[in-house]
C-alpha atoms as a PDB file:
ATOM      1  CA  UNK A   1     155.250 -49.072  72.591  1.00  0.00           C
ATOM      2  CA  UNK A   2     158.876 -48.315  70.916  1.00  0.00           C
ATOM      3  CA  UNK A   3     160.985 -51.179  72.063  1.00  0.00           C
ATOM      4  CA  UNK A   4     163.442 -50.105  74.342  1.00  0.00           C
ATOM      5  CA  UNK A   5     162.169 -46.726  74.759  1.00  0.00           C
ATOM      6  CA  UNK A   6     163.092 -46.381  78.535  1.00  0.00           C
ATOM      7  CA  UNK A   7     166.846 -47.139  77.931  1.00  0.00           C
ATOM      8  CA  UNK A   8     166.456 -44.591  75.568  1.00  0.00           C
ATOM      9  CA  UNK A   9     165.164 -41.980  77.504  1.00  0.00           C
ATOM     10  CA  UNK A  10     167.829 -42.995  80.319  1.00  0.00           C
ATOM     11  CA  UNK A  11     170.485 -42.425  78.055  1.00  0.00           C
ATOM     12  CA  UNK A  12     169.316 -38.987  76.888  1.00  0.00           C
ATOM     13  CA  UNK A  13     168.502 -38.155  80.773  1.00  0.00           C
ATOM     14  CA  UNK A  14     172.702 -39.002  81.368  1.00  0.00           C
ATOM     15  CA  UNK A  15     173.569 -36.643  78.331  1.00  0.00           C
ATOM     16  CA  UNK A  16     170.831 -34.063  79.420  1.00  0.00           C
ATOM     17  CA  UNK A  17     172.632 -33.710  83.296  1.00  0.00           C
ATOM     18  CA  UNK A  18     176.492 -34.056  81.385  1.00  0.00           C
ATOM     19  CA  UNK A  19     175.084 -30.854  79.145  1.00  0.00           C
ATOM     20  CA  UNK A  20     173.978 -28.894  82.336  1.00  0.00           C
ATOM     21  CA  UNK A  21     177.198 -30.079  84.196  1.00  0.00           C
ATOM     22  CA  UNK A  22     179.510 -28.553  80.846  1.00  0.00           C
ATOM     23  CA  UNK A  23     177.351 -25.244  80.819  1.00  0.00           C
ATOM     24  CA  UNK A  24     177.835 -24.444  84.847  1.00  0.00           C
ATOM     25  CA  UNK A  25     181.556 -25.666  84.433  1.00  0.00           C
ATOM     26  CA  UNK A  26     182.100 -23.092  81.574  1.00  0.00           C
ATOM     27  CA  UNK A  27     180.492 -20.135  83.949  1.00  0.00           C
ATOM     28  CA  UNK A  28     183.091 -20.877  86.205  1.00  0.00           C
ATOM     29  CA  UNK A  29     186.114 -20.964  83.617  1.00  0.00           C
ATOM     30  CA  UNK A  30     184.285 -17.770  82.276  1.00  0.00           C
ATOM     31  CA  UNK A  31     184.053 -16.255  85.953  1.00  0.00           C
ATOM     32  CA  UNK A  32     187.396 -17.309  86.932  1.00  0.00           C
ATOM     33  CA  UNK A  33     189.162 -15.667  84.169  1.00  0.00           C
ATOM     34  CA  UNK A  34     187.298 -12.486  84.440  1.00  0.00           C
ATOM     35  CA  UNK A  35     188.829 -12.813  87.955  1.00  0.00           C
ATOM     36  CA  UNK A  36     192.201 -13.345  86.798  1.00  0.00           C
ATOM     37  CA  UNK A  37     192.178 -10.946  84.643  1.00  0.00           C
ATOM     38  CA  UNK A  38     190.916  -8.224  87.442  1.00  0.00           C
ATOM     39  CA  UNK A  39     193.495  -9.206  89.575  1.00  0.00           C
ATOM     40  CA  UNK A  40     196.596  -9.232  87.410  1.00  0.00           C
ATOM     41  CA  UNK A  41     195.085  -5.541  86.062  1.00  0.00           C
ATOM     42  CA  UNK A  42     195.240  -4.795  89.941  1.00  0.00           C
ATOM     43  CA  UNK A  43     199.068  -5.969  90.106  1.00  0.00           C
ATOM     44  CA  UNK A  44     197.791  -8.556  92.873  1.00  0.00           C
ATOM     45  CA  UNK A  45     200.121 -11.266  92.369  1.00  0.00           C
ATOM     46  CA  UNK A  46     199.165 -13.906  95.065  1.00  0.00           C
ATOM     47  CA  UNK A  47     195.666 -13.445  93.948  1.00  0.00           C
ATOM     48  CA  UNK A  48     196.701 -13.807  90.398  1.00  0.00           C
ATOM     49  CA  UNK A  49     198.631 -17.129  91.310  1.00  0.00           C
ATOM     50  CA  UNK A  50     195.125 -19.089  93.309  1.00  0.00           C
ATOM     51  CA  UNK A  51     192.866 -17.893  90.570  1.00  0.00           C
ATOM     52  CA  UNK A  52     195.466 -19.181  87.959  1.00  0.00           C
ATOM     53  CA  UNK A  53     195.497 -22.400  89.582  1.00  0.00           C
ATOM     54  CA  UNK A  54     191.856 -22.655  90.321  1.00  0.00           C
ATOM     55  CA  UNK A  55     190.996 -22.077  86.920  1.00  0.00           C
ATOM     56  CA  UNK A  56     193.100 -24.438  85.194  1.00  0.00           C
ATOM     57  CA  UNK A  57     191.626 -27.158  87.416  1.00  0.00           C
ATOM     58  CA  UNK A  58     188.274 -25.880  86.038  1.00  0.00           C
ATOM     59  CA  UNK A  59     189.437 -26.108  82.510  1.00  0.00           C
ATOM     60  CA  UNK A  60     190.725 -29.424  83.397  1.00  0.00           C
ATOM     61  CA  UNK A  61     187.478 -30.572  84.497  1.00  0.00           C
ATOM     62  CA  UNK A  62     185.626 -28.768  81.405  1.00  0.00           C
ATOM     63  CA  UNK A  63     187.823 -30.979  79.270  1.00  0.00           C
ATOM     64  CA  UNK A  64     186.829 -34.183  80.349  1.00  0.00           C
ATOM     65  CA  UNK A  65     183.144 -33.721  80.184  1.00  0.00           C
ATOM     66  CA  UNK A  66     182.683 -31.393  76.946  1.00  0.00           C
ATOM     67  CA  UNK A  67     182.811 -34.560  73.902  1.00  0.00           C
ATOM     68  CA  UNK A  68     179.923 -34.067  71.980  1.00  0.00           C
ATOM     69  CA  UNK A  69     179.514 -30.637  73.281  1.00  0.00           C
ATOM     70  CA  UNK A  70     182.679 -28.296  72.402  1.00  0.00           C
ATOM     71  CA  UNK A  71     180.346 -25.684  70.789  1.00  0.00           C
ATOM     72  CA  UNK A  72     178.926 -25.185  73.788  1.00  0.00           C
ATOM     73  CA  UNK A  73     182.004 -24.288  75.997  1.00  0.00           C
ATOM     74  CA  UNK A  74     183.695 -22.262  73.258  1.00  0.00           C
ATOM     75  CA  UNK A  75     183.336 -18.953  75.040  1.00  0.00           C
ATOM     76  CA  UNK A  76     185.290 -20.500  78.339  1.00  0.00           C
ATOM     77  CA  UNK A  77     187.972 -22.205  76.361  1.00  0.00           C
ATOM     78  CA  UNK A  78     188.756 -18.414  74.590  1.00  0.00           C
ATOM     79  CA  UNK A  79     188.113 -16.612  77.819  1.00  0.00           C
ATOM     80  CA  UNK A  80     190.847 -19.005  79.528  1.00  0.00           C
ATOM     81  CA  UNK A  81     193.288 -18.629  76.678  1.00  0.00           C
ATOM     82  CA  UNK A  82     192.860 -14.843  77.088  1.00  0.00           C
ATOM     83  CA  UNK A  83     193.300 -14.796  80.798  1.00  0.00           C
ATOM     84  CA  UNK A  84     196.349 -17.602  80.980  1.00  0.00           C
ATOM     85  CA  UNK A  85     197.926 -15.437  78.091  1.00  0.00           C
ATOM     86  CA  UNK A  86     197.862 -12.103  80.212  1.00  0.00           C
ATOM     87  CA  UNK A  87     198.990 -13.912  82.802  1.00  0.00           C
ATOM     88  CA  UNK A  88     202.179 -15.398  80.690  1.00  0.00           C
ATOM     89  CA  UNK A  89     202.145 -12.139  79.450  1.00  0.00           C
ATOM     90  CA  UNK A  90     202.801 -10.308  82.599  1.00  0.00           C
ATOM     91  CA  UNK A  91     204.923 -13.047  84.564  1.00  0.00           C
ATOM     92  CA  UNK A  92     207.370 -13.877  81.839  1.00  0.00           C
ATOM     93  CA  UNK A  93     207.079 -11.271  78.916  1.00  0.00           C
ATOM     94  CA  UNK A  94     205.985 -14.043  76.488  1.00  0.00           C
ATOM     95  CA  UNK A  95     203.144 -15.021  74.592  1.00  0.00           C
ATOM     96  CA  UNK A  96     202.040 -18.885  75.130  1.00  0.00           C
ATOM     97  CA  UNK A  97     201.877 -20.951  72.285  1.00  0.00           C
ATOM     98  CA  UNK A  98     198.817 -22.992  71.455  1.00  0.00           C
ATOM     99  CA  UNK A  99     200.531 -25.978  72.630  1.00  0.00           C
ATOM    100  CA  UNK A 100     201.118 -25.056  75.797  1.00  0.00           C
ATOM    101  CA  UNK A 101     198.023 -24.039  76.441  1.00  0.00           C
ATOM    102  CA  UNK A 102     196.333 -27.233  75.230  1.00  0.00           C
ATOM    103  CA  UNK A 103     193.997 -25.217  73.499  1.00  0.00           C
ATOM    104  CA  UNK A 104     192.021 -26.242  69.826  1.00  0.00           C
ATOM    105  CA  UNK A 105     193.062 -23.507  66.716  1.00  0.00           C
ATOM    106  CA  UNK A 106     189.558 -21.405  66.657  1.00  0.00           C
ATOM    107  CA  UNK A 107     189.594 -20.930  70.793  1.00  0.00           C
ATOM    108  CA  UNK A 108     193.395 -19.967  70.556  1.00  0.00           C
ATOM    109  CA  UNK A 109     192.866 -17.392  68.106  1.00  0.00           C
ATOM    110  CA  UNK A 110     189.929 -15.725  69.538  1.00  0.00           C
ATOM    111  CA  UNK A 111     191.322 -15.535  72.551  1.00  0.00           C
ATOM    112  CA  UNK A 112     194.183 -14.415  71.650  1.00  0.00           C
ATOM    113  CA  UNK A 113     192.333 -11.579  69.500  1.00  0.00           C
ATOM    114  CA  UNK A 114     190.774 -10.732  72.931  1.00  0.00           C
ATOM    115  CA  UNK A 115     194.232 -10.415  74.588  1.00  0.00           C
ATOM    116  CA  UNK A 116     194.612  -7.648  72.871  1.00  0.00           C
ATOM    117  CA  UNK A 117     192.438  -5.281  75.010  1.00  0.00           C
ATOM    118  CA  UNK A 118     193.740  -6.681  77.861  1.00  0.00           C
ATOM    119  CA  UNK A 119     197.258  -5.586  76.463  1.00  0.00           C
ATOM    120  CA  UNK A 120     195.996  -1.766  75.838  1.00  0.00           C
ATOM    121  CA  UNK A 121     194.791  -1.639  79.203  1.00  0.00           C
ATOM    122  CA  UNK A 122     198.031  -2.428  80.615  1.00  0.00           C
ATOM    123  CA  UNK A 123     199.983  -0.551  78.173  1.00  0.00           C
ATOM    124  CA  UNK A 124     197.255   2.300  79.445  1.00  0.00           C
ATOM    125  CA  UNK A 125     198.025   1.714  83.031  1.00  0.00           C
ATOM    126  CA  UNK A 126     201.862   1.666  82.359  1.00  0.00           C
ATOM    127  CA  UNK A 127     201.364   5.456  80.775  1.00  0.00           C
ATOM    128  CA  UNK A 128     199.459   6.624  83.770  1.00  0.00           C
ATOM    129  CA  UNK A 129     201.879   5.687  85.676  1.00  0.00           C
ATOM    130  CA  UNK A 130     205.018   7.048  83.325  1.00  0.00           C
ATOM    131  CA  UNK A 131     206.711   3.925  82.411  1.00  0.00           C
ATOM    132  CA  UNK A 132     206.516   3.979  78.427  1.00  0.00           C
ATOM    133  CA  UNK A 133     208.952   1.957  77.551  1.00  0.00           C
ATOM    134  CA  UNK A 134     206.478  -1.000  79.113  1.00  0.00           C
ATOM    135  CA  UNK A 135     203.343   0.703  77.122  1.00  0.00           C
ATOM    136  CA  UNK A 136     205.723   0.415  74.475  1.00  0.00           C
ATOM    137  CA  UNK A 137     206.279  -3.495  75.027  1.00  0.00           C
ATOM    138  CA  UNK A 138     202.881  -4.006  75.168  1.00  0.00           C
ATOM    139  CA  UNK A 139     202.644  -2.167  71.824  1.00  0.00           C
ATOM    140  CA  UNK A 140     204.230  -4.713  70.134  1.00  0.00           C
ATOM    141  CA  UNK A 141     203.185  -7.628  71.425  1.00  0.00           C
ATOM    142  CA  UNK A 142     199.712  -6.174  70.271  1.00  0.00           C
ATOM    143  CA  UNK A 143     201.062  -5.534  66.958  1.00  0.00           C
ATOM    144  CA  UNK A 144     202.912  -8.647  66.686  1.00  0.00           C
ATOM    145  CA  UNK A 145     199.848 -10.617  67.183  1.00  0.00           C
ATOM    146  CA  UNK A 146     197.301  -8.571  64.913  1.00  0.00           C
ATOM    147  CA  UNK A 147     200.242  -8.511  61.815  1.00  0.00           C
ATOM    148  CA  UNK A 148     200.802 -11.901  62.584  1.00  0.00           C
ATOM    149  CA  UNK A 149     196.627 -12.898  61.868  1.00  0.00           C
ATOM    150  CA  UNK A 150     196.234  -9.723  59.393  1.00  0.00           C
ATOM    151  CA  UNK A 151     196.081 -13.071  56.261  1.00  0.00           C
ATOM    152  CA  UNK A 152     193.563 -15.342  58.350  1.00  0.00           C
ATOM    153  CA  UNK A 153     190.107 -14.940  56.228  1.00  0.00           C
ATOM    154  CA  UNK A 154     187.716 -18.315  56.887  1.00  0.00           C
ATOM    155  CA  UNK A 155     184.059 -18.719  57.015  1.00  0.00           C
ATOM    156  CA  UNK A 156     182.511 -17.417  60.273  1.00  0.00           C
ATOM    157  CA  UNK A 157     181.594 -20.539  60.799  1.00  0.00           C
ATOM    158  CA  UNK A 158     185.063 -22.065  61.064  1.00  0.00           C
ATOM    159  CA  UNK A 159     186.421 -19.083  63.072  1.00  0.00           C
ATOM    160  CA  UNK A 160     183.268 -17.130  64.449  1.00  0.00           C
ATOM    161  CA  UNK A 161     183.581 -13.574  64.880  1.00  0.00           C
ATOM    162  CA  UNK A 162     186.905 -13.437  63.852  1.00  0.00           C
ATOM    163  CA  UNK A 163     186.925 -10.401  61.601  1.00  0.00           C
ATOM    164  CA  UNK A 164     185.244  -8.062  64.208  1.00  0.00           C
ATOM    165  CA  UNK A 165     187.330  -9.260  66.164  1.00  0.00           C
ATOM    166  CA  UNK A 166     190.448  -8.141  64.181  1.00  0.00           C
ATOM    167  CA  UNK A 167     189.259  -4.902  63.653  1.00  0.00           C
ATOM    168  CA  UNK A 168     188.933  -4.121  67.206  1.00  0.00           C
ATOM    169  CA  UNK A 169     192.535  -4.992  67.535  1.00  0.00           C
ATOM    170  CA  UNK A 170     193.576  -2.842  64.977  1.00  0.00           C
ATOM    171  CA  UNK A 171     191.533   0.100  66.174  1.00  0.00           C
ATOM    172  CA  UNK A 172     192.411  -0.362  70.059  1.00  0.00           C
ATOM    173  CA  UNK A 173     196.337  -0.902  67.957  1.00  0.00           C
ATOM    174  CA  UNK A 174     195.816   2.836  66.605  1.00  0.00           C
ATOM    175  CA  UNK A 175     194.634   4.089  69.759  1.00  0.00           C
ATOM    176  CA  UNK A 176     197.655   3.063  71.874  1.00  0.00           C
ATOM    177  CA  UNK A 177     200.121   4.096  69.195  1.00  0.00           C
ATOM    178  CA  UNK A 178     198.467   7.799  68.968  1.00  0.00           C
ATOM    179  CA  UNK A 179     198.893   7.473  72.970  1.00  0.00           C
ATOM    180  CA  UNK A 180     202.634   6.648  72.542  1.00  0.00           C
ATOM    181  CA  UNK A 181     203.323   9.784  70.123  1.00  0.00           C
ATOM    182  CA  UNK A 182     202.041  12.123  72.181  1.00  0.00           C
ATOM    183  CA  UNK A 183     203.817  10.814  75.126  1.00  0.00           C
ATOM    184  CA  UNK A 184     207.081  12.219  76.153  1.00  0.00           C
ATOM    185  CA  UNK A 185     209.964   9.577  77.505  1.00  0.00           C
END
């Protein structure tokens, strides 16, 4: 028999249930900033403030298990910088730096590419409802960010799905700026 097979296999048993523990924990980051997301679309402020919370205890928690395993919990790291930008967005007009976020470069960006849907809709929702000159601030914070990564070009494996994701944001970019010109205010 291999010598000390069985602390072996007790080891990999402890990484096996950490793995499991950092894939359910990044379902709830994911679910909680879909959630977010839905409720500061739906202008529901104190609902927007406990999922907020909740989810950066989440993220929190994802943090502290996920060595070894980043790849893994990607997606919830860029779906939490997506959701805690709108949510910056729409409470103080600013986009959050990386920094402040406590995010890693590739996350960051792609979630920050994402925002920019999230921005259309709102600039959408501020048409509807007659108040251009807010579609019009969304504009440019959409514009500011895809100008701002128009030079990034790195391997998909350094920044993975990057380019599709840029040209999304400049076609959803062209949509909302034929919407502004044909929208009188």
């Amino acid at each position: 028999m291999l010598k000390g097979i069985d602390k072996i296999t007790k080891e990999l048993e402890k990484e096996q249930k950490r793995f499991e523990e950092i894939l359910s924990t990044s379902s709830k980051v994911i679910r909680l900033s879909a959630q977010l997301i839905t409720a500061i679309h739906s202008k529901n402020k104190a609902l927007s403030r406990k999922l907020k919370k909740e989810l950066e205890n989440e993220i929190s928690e994802l943090r502290k298990k996920e060595k070894g395993f980043e790849y893994y919990s990607m997606q919830a790291h860029q779906e939490y910088v997506e959701a805690m930008a709108l949510y910056n967005i729409i409470s103080t007009g600013k986009l959050p730096e990386r920094s402040y976020l406590k995010e890693g470069i590739a996350p960051y960006i792609l979630g920050i590419m994402d925002l920019v849907g999230e921005l259309k809709r709102e600039a959408m929702d501020e048409l509807r409802e007659g108040k251009k000159e807010n579609a019009e601030k969304y504009y440019k914070i959409m514009k500011e960010i895809y100008d701002s990564t128009l030079h990034i070009r790195f391997a998909n494996s350094i920044l993975p799905g990057f380019r599709k994701k840029q040209d999304v944001a400049r076609i959803q970019l062209e949509s909302l700026a034929m919407e502004l010109l044909h929208v009188k205010g």
